[in-house]
C-alpha atoms as a PDB file:
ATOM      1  CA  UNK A   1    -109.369-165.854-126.316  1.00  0.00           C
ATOM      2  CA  UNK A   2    -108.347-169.156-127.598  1.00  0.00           C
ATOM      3  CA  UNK A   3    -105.240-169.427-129.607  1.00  0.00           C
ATOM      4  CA  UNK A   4    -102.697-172.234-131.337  1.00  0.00           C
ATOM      5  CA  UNK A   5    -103.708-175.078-132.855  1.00  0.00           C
ATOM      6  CA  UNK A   6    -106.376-174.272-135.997  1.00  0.00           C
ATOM      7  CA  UNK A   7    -106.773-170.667-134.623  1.00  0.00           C
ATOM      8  CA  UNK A   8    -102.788-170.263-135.189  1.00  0.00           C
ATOM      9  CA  UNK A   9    -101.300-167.379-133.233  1.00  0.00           C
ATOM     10  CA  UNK A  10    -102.724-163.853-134.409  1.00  0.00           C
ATOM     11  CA  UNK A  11    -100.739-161.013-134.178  1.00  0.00           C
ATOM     12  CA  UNK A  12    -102.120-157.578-133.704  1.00  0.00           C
ATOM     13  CA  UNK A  13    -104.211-155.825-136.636  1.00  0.00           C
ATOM     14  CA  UNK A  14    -103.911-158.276-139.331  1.00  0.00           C
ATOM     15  CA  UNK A  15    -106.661-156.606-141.071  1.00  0.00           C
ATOM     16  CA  UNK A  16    -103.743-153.963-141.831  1.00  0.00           C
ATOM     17  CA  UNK A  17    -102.083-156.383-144.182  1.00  0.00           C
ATOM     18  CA  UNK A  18    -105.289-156.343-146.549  1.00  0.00           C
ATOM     19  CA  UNK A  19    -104.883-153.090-146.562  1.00  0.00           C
ATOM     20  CA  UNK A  20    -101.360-152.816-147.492  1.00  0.00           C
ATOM     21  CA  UNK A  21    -101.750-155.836-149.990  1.00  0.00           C
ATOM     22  CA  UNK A  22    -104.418-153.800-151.334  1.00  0.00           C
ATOM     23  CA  UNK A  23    -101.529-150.668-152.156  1.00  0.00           C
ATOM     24  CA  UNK A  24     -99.791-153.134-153.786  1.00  0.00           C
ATOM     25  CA  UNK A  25    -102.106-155.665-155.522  1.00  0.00           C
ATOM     26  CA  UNK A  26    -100.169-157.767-158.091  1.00  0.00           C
ATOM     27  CA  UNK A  27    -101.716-158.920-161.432  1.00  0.00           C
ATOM     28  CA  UNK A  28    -103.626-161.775-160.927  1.00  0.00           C
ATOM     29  CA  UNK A  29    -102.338-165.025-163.366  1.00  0.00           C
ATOM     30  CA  UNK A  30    -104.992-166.089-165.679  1.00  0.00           C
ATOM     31  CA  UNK A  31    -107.570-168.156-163.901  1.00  0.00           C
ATOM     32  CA  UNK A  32    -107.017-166.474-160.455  1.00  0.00           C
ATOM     33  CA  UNK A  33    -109.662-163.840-158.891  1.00  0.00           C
ATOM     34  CA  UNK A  34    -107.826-161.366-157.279  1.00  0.00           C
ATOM     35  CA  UNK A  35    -109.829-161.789-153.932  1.00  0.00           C
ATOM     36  CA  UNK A  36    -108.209-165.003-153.291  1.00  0.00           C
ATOM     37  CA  UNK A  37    -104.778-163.795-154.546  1.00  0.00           C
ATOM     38  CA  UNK A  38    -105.358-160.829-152.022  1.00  0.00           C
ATOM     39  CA  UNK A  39    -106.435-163.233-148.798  1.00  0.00           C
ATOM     40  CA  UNK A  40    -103.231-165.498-149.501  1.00  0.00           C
ATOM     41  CA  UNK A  41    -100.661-162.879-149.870  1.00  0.00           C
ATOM     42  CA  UNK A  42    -102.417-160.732-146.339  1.00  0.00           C
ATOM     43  CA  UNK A  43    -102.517-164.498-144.821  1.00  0.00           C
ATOM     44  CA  UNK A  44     -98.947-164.763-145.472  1.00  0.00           C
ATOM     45  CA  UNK A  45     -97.857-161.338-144.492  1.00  0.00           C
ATOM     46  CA  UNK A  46     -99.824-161.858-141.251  1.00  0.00           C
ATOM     47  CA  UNK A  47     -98.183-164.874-140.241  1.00  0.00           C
ATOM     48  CA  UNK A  48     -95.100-163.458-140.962  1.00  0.00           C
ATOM     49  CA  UNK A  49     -95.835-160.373-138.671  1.00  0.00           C
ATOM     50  CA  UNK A  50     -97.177-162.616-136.227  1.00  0.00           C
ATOM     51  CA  UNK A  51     -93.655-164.055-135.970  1.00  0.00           C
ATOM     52  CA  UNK A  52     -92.484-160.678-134.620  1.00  0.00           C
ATOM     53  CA  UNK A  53     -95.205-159.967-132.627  1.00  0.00           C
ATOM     54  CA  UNK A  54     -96.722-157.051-134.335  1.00  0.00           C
ATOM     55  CA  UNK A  55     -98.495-155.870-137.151  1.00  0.00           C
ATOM     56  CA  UNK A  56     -98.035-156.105-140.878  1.00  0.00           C
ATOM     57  CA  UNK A  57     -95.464-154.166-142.572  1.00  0.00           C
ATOM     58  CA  UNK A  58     -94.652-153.795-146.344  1.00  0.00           C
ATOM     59  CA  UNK A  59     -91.818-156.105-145.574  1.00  0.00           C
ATOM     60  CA  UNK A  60     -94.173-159.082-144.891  1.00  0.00           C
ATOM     61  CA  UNK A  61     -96.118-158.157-147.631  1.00  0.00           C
ATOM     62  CA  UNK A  62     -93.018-157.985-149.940  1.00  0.00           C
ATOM     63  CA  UNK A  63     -92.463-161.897-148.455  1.00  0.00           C
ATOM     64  CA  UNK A  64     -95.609-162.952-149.253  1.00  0.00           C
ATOM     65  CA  UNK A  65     -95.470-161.792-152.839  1.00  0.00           C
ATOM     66  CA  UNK A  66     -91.583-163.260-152.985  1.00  0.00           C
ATOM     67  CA  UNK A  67     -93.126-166.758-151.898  1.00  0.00           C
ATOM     68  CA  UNK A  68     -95.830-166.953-153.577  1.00  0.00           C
ATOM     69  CA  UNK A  69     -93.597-165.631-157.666  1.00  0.00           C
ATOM     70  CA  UNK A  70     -95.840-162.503-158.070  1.00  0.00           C
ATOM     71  CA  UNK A  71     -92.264-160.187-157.064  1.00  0.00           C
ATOM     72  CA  UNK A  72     -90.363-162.214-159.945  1.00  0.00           C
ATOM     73  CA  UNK A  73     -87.439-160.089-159.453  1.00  0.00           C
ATOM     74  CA  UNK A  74     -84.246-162.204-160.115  1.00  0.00           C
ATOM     75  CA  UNK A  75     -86.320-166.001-159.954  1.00  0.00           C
ATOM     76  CA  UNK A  76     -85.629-168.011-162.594  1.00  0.00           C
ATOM     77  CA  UNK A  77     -88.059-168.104-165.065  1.00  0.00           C
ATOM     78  CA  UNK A  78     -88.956-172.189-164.734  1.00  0.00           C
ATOM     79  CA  UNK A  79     -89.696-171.639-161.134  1.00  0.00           C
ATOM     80  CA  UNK A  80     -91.626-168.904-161.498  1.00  0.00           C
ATOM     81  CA  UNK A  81     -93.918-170.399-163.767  1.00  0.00           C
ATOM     82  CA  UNK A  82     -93.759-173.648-161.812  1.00  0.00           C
ATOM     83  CA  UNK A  83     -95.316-172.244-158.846  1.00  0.00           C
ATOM     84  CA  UNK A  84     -97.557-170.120-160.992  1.00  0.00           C
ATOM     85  CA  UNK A  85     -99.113-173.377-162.465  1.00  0.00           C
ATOM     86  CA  UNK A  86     -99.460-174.897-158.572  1.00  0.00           C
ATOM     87  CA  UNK A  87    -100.867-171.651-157.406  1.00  0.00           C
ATOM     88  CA  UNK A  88    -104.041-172.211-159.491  1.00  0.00           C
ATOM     89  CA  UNK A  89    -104.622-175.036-157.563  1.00  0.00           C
ATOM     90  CA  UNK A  90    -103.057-172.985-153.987  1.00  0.00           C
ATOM     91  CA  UNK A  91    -105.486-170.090-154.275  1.00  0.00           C
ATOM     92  CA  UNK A  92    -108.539-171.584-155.885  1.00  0.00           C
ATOM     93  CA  UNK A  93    -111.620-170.465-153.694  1.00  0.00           C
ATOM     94  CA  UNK A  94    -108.956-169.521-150.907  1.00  0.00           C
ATOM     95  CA  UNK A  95    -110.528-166.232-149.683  1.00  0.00           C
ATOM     96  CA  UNK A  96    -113.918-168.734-148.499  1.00  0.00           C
ATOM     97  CA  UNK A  97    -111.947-171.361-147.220  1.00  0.00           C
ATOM     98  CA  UNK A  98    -110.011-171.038-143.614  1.00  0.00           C
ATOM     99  CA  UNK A  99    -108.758-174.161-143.870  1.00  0.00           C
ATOM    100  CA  UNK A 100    -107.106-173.631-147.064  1.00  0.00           C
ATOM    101  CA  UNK A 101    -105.295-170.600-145.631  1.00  0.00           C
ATOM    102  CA  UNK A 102    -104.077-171.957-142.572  1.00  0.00           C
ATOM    103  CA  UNK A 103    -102.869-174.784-144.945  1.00  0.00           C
ATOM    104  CA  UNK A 104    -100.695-171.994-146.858  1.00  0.00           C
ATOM    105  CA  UNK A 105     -99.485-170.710-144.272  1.00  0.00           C
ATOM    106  CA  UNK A 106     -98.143-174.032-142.719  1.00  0.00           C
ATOM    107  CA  UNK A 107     -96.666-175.091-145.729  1.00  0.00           C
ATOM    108  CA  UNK A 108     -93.904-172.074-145.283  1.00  0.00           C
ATOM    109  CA  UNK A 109     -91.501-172.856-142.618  1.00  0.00           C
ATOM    110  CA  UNK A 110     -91.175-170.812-139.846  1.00  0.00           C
ATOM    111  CA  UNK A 111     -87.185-170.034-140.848  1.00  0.00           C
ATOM    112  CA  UNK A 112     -88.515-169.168-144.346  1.00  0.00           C
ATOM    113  CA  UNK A 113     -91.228-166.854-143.209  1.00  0.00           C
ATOM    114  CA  UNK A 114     -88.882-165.050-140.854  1.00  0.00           C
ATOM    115  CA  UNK A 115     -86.438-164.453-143.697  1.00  0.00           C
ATOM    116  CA  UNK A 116     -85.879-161.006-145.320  1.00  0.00           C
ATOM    117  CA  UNK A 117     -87.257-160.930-148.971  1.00  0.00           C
ATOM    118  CA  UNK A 118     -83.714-160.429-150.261  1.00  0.00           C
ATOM    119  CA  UNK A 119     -83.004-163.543-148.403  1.00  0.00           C
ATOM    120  CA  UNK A 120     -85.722-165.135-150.207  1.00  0.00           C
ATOM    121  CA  UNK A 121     -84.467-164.215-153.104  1.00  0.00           C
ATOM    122  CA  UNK A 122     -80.861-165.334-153.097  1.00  0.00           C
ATOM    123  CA  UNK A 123     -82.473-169.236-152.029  1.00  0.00           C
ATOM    124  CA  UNK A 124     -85.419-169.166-154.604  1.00  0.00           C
ATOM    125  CA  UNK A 125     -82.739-167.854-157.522  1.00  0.00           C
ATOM    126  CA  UNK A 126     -81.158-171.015-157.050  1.00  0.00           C
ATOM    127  CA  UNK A 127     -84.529-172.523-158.223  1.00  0.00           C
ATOM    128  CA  UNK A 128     -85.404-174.072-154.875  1.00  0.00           C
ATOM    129  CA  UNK A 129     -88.965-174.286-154.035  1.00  0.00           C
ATOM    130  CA  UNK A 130     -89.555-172.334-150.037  1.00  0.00           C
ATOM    131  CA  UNK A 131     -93.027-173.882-149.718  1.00  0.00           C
ATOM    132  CA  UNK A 132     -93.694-176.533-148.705  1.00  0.00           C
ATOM    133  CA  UNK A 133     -96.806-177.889-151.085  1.00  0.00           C
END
């Protein structure tokens, strides 16, 4: 099986993270179709679990949805709305477009996407921007 490079490094049953994604599908923002907001947040959470070498667990999930300002919790509300606007353009078709998901899922660092969400949170309330697009 050929892996690294555009096939990335898959970790075992990312499926799973549609799935879990699915239990805890956010609202998409106006303009967004909820199948691309659900590929980018399970493309995420995948990566993430890849990481680790496992499957998805509702902590990459809760990551993905950190990263990407649809968990809001404690963000300030410029940022929020800041990547909101840029996601439009992130997500747009996203779910029929590999390339455009392996492209989200470089732009987050490998130290970022290995953080806890908390983590996440303490850096992004500080109105810093964790990826990299």
């Amino acid at each position: 099986m050929p892996w690294g490079g555009a096939f990335g490094t898959t970790g075992p049953d990312p499926g799973y993270a549609l799935k879990l994604v699915h239990r805890r599908r956010p609202a998409p923002s106006p303009g967004e179709r909820p199948h691309d907001v659900d590929a980018a947040l399970a493309a995420v959470a995948s990566a993430r679990a890849s990481r680790f070498g496992r499957a998805p667990t509702h902590e990459d999930v809760d990551v993905a949805l950190v990263l990407l300002a649809y968990d809001t919790t404690d963000l300030p509300s410029d940022l929020v709305e800041a990547i909101r606007r840029d996601r439009g353009r992130w997500l747009a078709n996203i779910a029929h477009d590999p390339v455009g998901i392996l492209a989200l899922v470089a732009a987050v660092p490998v130290p970022i996407l290995e953080s806890k969400p908390g983590a996440l949170r303490a850096q992004m309330a500080t109105g810093r921007r964790l990826i990299n697009r």
